[in-house]
PDB file of N, CA and C in Angstrom:
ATOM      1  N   UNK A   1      -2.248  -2.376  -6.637  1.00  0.00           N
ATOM      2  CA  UNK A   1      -3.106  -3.394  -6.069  1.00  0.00           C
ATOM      3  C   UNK A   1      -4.509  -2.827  -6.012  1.00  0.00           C
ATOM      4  N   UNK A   2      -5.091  -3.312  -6.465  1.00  0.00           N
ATOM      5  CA  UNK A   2      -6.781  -3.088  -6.950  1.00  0.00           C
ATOM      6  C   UNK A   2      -7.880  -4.020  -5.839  1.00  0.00           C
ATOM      7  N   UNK A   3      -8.591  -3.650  -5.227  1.00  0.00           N
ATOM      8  CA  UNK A   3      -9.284  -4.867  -4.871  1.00  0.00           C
ATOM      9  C   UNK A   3     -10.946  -4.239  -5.044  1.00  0.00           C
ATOM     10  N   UNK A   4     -11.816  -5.500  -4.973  1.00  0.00           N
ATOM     11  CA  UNK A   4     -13.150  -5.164  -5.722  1.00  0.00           C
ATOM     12  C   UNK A   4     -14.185  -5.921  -4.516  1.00  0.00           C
ATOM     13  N   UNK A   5     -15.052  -4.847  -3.602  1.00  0.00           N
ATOM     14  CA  UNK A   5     -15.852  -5.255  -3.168  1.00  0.00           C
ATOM     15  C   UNK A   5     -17.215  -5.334  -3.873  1.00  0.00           C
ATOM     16  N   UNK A   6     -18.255  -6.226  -3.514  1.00  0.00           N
ATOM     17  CA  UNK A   6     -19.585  -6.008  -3.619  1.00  0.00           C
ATOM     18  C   UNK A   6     -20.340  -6.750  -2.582  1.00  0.00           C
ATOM     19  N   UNK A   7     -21.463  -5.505  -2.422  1.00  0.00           N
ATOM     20  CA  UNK A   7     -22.294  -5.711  -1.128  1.00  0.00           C
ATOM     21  C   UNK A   7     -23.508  -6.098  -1.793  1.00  0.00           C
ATOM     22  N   UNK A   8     -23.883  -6.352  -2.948  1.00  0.00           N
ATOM     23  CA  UNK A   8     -25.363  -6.870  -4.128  1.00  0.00           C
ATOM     24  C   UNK A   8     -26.042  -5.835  -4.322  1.00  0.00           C
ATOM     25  N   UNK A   9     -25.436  -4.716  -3.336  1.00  0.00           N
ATOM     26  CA  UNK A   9     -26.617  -3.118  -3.843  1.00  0.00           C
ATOM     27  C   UNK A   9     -25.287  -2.429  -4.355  1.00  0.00           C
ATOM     28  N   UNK A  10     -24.057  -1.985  -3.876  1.00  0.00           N
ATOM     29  CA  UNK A  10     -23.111  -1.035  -3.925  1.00  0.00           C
ATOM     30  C   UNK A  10     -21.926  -1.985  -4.597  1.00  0.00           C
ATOM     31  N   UNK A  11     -21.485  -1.418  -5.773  1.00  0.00           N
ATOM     32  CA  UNK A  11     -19.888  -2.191  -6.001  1.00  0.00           C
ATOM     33  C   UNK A  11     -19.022  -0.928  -5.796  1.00  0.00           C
ATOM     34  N   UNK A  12     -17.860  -1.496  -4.582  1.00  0.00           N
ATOM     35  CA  UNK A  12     -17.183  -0.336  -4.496  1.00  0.00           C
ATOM     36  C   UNK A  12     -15.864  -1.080  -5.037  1.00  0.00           C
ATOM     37  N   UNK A  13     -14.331  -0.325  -5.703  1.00  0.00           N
ATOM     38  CA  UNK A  13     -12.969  -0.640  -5.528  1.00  0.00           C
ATOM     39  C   UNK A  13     -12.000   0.410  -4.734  1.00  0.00           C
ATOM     40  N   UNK A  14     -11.598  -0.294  -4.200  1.00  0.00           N
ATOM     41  CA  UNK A  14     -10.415   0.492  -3.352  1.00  0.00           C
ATOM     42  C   UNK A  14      -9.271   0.099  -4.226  1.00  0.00           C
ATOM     43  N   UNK A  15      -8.233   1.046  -4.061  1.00  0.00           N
ATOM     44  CA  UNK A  15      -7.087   1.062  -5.047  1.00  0.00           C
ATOM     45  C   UNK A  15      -6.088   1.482  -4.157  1.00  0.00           C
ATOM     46  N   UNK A  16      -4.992   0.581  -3.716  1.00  0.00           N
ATOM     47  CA  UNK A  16      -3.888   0.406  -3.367  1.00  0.00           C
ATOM     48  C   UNK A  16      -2.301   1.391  -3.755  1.00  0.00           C
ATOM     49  N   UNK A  17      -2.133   2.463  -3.826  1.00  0.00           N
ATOM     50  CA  UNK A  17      -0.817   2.724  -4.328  1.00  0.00           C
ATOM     51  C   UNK A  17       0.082   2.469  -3.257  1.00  0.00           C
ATOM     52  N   UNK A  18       1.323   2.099  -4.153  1.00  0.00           N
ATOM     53  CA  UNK A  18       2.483   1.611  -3.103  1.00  0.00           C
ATOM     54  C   UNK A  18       3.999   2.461  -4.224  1.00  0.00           C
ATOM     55  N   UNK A  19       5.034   2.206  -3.372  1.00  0.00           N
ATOM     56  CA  UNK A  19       6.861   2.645  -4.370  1.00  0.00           C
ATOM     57  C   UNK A  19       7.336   1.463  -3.371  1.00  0.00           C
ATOM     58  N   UNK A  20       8.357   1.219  -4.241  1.00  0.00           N
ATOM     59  CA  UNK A  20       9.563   0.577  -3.115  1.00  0.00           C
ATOM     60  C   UNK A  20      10.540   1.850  -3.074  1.00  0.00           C
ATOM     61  N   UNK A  21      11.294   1.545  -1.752  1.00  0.00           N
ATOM     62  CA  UNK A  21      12.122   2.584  -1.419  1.00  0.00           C
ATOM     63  C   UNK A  21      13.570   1.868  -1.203  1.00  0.00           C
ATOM     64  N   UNK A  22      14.378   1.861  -1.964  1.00  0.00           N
ATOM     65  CA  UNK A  22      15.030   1.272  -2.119  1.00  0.00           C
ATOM     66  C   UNK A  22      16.383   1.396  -1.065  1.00  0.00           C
ATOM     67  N   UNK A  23      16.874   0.481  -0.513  1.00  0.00           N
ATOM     68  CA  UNK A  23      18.083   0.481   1.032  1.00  0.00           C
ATOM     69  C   UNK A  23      19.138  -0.120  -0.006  1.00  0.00           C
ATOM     70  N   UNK A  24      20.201   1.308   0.748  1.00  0.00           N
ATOM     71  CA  UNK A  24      21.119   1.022  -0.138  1.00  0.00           C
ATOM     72  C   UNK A  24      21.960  -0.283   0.839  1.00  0.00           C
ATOM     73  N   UNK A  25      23.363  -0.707  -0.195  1.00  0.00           N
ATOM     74  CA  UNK A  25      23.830  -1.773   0.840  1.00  0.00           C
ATOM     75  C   UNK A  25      25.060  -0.874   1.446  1.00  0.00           C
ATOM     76  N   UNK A  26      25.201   0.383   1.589  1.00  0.00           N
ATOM     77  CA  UNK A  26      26.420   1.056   2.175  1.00  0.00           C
ATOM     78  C   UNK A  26      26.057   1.477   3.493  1.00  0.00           C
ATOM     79  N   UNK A  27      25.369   1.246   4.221  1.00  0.00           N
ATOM     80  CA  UNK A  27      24.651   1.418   5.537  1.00  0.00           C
ATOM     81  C   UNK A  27      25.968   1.490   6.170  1.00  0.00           C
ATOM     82  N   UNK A  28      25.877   2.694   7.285  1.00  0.00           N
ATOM     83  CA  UNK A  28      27.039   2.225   8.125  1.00  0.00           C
ATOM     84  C   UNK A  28      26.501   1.597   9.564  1.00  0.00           C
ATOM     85  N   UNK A  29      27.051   0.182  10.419  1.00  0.00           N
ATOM     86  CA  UNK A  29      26.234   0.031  11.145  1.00  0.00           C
ATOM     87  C   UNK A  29      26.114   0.724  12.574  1.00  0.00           C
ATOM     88  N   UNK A  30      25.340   0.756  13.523  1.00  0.00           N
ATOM     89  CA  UNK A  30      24.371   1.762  14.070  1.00  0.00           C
ATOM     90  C   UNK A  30      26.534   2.048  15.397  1.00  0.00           C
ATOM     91  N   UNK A  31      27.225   0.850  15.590  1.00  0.00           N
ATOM     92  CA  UNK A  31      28.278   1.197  16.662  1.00  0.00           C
ATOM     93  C   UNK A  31      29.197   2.062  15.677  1.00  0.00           C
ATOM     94  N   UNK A  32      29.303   2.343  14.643  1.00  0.00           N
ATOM     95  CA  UNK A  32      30.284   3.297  13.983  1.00  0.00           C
ATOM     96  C   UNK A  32      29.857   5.111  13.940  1.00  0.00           C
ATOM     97  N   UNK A  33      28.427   5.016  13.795  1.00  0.00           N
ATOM     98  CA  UNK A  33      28.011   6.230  13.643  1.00  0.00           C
ATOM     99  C   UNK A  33      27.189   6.566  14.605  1.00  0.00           C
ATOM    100  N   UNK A  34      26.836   8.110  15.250  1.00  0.00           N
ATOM    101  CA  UNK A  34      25.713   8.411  16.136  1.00  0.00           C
ATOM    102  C   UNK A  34      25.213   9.553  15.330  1.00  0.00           C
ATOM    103  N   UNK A  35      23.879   9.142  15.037  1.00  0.00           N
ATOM    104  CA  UNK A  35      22.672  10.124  13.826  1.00  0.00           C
ATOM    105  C   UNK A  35      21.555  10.282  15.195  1.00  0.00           C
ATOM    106  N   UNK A  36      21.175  11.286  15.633  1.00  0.00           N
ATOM    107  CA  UNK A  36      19.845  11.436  16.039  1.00  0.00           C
ATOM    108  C   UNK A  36      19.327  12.767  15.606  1.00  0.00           C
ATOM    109  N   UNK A  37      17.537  12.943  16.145  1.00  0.00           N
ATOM    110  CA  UNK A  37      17.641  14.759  15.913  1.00  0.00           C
ATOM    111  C   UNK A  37      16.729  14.635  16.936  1.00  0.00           C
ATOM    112  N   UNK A  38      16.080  16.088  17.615  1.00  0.00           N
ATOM    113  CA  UNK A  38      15.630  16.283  18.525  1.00  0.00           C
ATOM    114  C   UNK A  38      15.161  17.729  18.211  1.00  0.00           C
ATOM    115  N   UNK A  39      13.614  18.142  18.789  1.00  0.00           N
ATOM    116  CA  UNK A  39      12.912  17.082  19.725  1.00  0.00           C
ATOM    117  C   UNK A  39      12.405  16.074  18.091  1.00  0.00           C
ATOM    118  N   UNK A  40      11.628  14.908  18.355  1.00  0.00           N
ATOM    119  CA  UNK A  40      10.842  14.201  17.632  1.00  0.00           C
ATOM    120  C   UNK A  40      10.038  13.519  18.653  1.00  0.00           C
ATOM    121  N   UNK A  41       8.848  13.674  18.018  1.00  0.00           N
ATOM    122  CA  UNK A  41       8.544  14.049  17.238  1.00  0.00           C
ATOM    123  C   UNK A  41       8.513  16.162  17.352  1.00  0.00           C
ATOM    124  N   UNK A  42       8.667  16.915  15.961  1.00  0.00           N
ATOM    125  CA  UNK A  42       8.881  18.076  16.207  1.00  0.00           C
ATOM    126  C   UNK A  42       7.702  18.906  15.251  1.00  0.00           C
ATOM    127  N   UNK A  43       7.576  20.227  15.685  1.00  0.00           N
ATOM    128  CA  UNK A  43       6.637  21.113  15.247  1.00  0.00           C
ATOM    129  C   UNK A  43       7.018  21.869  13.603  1.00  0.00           C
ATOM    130  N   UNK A  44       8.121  22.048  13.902  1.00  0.00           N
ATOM    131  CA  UNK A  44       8.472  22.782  12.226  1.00  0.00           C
ATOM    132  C   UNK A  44      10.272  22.999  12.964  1.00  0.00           C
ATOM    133  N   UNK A  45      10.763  22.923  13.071  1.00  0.00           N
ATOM    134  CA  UNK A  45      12.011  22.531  13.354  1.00  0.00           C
ATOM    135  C   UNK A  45      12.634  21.479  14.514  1.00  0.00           C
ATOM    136  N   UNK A  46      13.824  21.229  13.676  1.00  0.00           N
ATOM    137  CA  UNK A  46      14.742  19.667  14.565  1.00  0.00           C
ATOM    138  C   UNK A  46      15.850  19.725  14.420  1.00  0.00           C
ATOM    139  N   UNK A  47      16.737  19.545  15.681  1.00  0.00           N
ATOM    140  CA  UNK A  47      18.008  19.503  15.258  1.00  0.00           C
ATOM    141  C   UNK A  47      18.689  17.935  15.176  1.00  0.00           C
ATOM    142  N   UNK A  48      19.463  18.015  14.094  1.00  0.00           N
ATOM    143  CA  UNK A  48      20.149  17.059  13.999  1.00  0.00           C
ATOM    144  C   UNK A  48      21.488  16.836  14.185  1.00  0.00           C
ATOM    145  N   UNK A  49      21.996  15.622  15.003  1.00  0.00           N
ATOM    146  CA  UNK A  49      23.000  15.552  15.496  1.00  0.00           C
ATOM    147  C   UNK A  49      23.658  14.203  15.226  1.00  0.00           C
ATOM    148  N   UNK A  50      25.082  14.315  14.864  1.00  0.00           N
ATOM    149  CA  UNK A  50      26.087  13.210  14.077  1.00  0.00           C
ATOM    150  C   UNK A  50      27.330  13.267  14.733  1.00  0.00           C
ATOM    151  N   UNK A  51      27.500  12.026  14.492  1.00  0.00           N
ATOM    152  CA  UNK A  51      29.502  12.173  15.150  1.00  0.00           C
ATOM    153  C   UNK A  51      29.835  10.454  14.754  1.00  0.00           C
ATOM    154  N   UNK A  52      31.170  10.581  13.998  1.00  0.00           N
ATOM    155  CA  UNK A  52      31.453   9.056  13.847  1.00  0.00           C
ATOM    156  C   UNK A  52      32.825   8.710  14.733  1.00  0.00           C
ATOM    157  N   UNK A  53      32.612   7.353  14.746  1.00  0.00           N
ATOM    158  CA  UNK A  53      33.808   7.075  15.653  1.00  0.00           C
ATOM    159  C   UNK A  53      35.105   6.439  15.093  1.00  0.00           C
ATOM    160  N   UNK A  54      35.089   7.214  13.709  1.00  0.00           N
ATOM    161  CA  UNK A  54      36.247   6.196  13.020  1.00  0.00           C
ATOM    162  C   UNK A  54      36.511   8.064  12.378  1.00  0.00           C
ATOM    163  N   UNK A  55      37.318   7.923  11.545  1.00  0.00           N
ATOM    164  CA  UNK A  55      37.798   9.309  10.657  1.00  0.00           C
ATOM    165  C   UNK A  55      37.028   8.807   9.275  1.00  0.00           C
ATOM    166  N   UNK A  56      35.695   9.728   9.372  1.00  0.00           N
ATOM    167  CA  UNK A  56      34.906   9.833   8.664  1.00  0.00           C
ATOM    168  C   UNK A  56      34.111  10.990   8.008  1.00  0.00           C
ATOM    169  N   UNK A  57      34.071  11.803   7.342  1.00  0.00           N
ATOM    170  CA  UNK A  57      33.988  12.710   6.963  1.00  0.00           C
ATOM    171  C   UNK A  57      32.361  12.780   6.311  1.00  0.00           C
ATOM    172  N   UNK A  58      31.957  13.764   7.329  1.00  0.00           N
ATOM    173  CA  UNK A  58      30.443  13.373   7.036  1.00  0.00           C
ATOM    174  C   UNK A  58      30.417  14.571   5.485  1.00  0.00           C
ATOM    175  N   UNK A  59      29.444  14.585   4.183  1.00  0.00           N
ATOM    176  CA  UNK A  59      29.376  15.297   3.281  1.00  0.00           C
ATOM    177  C   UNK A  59      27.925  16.104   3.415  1.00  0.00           C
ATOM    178  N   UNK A  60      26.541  15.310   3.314  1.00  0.00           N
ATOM    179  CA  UNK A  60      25.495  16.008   2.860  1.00  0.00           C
ATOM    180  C   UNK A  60      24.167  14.988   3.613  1.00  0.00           C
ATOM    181  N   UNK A  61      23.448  16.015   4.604  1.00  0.00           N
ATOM    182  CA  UNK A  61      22.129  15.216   5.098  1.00  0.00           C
ATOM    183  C   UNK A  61      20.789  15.268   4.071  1.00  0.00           C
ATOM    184  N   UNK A  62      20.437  14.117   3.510  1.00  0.00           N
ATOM    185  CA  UNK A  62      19.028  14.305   2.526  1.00  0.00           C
ATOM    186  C   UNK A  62      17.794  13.538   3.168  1.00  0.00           C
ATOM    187  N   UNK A  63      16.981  14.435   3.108  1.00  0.00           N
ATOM    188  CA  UNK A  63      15.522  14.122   2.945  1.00  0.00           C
ATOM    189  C   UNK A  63      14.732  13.476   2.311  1.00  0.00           C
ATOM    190  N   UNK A  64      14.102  12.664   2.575  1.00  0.00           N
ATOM    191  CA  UNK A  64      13.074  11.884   1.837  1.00  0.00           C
ATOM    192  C   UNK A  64      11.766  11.740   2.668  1.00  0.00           C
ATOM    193  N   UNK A  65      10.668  11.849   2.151  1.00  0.00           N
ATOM    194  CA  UNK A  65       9.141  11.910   2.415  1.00  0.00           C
ATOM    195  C   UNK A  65       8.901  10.297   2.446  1.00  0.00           C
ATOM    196  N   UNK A  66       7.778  10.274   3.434  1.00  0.00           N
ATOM    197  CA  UNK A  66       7.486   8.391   3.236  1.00  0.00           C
ATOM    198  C   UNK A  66       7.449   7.846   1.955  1.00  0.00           C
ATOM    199  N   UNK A  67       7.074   8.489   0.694  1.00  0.00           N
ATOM    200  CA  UNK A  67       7.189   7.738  -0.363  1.00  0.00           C
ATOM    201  C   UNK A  67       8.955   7.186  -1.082  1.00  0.00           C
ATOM    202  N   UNK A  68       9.575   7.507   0.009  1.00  0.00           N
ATOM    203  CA  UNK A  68      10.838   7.818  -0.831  1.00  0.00           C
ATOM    204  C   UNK A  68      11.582   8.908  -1.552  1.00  0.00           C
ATOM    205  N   UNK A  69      10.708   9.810  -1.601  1.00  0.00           N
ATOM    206  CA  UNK A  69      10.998  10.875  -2.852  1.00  0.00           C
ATOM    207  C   UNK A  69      12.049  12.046  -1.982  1.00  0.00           C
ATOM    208  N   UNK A  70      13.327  12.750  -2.511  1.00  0.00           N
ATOM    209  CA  UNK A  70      13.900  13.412  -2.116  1.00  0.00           C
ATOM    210  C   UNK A  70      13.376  14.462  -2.172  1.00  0.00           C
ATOM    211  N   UNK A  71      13.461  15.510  -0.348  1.00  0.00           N
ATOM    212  CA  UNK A  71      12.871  16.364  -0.897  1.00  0.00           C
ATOM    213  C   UNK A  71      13.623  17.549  -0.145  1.00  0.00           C
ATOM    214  N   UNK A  72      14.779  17.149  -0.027  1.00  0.00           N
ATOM    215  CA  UNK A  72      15.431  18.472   0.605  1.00  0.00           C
ATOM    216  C   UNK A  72      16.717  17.673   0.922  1.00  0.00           C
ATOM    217  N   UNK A  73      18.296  18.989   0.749  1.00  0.00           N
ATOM    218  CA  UNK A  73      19.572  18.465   1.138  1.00  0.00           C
ATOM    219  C   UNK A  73      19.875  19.558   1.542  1.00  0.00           C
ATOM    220  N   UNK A  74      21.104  19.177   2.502  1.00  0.00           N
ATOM    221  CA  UNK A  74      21.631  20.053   3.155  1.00  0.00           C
ATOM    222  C   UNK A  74      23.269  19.683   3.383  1.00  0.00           C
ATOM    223  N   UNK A  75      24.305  20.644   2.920  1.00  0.00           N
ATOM    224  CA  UNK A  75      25.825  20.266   2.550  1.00  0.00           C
ATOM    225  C   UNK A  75      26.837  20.265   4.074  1.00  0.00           C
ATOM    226  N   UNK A  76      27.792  19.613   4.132  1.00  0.00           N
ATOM    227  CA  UNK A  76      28.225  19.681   6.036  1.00  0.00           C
ATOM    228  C   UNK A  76      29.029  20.172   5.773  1.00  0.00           C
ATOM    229  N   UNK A  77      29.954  20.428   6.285  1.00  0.00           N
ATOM    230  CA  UNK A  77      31.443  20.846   6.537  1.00  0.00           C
ATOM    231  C   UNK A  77      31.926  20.125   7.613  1.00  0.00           C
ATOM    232  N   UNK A  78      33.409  20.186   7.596  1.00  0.00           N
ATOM    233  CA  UNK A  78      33.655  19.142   8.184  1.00  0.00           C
ATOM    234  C   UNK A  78      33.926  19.060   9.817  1.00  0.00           C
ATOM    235  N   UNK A  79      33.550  20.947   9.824  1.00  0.00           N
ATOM    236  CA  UNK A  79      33.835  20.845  11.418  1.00  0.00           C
ATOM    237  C   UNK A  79      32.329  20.735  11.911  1.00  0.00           C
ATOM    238  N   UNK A  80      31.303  20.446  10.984  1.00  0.00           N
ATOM    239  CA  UNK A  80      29.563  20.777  11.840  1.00  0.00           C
ATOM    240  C   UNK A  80      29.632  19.112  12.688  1.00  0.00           C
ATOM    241  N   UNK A  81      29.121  19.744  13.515  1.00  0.00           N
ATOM    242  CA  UNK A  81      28.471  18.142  14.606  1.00  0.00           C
ATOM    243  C   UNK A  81      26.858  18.395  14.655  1.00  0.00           C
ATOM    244  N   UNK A  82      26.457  19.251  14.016  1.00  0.00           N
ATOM    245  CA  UNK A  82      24.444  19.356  14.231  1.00  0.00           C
ATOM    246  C   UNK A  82      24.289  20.429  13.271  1.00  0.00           C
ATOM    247  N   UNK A  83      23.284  19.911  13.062  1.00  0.00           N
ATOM    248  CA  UNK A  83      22.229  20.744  11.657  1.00  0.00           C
ATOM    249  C   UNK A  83      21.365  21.239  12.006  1.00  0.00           C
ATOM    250  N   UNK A  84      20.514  22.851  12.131  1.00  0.00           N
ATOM    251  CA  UNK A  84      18.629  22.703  12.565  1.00  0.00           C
ATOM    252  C   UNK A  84      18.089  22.412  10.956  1.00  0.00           C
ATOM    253  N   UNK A  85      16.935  21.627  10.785  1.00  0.00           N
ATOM    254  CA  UNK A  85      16.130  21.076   9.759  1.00  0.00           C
ATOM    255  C   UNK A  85      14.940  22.145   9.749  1.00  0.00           C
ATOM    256  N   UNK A  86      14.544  22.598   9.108  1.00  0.00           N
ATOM    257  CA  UNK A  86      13.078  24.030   9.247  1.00  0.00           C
ATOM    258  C   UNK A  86      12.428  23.132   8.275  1.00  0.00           C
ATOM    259  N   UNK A  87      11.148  22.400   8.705  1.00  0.00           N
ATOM    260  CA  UNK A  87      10.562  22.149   7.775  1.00  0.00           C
ATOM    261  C   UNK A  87       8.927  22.646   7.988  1.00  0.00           C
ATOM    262  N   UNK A  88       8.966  23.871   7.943  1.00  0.00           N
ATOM    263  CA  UNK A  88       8.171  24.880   7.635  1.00  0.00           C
ATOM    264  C   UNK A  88       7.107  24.629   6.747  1.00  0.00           C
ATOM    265  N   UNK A  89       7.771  24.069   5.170  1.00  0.00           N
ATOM    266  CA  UNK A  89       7.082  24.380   4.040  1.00  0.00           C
ATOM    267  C   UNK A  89       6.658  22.808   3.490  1.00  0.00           C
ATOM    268  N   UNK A  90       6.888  21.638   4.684  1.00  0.00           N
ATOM    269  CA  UNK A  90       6.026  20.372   4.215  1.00  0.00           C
ATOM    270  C   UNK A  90       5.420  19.969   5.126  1.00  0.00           C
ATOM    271  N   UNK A  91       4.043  19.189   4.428  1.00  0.00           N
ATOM    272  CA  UNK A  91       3.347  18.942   5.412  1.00  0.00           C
ATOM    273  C   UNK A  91       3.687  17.962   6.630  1.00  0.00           C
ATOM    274  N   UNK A  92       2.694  17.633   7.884  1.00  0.00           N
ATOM    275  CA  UNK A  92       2.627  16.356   9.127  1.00  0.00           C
ATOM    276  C   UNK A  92       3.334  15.348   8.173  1.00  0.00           C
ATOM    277  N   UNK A  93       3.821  14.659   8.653  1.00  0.00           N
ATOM    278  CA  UNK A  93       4.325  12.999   8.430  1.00  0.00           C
ATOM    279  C   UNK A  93       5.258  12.641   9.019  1.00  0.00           C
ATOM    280  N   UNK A  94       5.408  11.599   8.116  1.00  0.00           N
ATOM    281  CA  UNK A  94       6.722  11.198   8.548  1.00  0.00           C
ATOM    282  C   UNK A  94       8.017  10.968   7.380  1.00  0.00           C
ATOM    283  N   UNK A  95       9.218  11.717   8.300  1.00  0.00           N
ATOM    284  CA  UNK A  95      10.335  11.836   7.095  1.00  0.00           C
ATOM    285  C   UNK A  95      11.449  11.060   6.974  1.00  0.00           C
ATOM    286  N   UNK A  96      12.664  10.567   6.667  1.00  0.00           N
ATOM    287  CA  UNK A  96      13.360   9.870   6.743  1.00  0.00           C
ATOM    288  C   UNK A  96      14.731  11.252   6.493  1.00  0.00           C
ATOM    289  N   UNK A  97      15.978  11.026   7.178  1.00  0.00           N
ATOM    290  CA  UNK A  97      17.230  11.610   6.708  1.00  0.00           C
ATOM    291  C   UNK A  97      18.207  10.913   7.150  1.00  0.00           C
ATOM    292  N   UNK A  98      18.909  11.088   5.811  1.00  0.00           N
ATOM    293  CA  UNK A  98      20.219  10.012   5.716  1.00  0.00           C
ATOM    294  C   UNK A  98      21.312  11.124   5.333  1.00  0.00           C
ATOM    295  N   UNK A  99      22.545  10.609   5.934  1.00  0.00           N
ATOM    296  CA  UNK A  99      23.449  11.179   6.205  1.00  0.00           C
ATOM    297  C   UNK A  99      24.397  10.197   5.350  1.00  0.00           C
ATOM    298  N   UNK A 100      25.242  10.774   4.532  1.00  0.00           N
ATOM    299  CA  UNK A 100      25.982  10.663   3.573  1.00  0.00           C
ATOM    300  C   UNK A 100      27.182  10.938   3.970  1.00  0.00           C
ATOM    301  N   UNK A 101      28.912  10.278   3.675  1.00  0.00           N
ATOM    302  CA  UNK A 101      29.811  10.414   3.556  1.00  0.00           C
ATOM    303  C   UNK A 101      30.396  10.453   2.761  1.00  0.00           C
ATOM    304  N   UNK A 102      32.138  10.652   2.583  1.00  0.00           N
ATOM    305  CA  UNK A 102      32.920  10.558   1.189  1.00  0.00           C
ATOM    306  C   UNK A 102      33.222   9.666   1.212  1.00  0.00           C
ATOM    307  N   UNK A 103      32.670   8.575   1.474  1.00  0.00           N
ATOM    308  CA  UNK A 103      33.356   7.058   1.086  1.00  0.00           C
ATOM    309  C   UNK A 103      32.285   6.526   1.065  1.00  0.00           C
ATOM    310  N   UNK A 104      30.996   7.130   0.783  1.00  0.00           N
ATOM    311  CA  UNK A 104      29.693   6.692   0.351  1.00  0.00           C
ATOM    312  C   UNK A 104      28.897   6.055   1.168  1.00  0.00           C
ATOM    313  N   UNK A 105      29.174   5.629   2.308  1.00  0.00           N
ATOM    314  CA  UNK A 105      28.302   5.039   3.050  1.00  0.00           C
ATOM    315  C   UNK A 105      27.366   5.943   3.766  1.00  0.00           C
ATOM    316  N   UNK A 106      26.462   5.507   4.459  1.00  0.00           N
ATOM    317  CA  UNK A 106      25.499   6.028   4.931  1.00  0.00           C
ATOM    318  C   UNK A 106      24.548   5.662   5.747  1.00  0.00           C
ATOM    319  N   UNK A 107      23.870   6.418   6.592  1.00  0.00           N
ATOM    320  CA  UNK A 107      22.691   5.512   7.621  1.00  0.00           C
ATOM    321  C   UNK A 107      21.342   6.784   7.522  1.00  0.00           C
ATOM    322  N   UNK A 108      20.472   5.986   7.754  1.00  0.00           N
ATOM    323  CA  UNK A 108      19.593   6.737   7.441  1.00  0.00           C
ATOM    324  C   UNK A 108      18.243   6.582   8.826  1.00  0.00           C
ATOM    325  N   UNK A 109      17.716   7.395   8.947  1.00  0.00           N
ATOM    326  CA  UNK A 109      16.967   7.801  10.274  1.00  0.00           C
ATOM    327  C   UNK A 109      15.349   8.276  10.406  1.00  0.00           C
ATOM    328  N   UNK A 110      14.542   8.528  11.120  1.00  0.00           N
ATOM    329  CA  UNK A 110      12.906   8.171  10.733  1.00  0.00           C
ATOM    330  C   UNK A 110      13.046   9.335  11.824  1.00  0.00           C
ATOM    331  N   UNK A 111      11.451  10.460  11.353  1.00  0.00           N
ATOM    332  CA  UNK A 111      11.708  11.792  12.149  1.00  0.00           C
ATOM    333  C   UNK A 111       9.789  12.175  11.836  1.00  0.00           C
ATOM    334  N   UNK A 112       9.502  12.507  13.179  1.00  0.00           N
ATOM    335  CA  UNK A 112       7.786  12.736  12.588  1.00  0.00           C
ATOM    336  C   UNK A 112       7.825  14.190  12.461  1.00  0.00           C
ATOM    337  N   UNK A 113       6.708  15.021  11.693  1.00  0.00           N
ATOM    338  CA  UNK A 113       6.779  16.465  11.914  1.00  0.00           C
ATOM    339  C   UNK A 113       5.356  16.437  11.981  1.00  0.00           C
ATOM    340  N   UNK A 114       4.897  17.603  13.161  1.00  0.00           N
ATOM    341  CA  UNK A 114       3.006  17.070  13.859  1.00  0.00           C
ATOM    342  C   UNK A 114       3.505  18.892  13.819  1.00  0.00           C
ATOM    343  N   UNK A 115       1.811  19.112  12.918  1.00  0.00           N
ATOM    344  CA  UNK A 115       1.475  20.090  12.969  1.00  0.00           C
ATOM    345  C   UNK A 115       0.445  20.748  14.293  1.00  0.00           C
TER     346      UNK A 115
END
């Protein structure tokens, strides 16, 4: 998205980038699963914490940056109930992590990191 000002002395354009981020439809909904992490917003580490209420076998927590883009995973086992996240080596924002199972579903969660 492009847009084109002019003031009759200055022509400026501002230029818009955007992604879609695409939601999958395997969401599990929010009374089956408990995803949080803490603290958030956090400094360079967070722990994250899961537990489902059905026999569900959690597999792998992934990362994604506001654009969508994956940028870090991490594998469970089946006895973990919490993860710490070190995100040391990316910058302030805001991140998203979704938590993955073996029957593919998944929910996914919004986490700030303030330098």
């Amino acid at each position: 998205l492009q847009i084109w000002t002019d003031d009759w002395e200055n022509e400026h354009r501002t230029e818009f980038v955007y992604e879609n981020v695409r939601i999958e439809d395997n969401e599990i909904y929010a009374e089956n699963i408990s995803l949080s992490n803490f603290p958030n917003p956090f400094h360079t580490t967070t722990t994250i914490s899961f537990s489902c209420h059905r026999n569900t076998e959690f597999t792998e927590i992934l990362f994604y940056n506001i654009k969508g883009q994956k940028i870090d995973e991490i594998e469970i086992s089946d006895q973990q109930t919490e993860i710490n996240w070190n995100a040391e080596r990316f910058p302030s924002g805001t991140y998203f992590y979704r938590m993955k199972t073996r029957n593919k579903f998944s929910q996914t969660k919004k986490m700030v990191l303030m330098r």
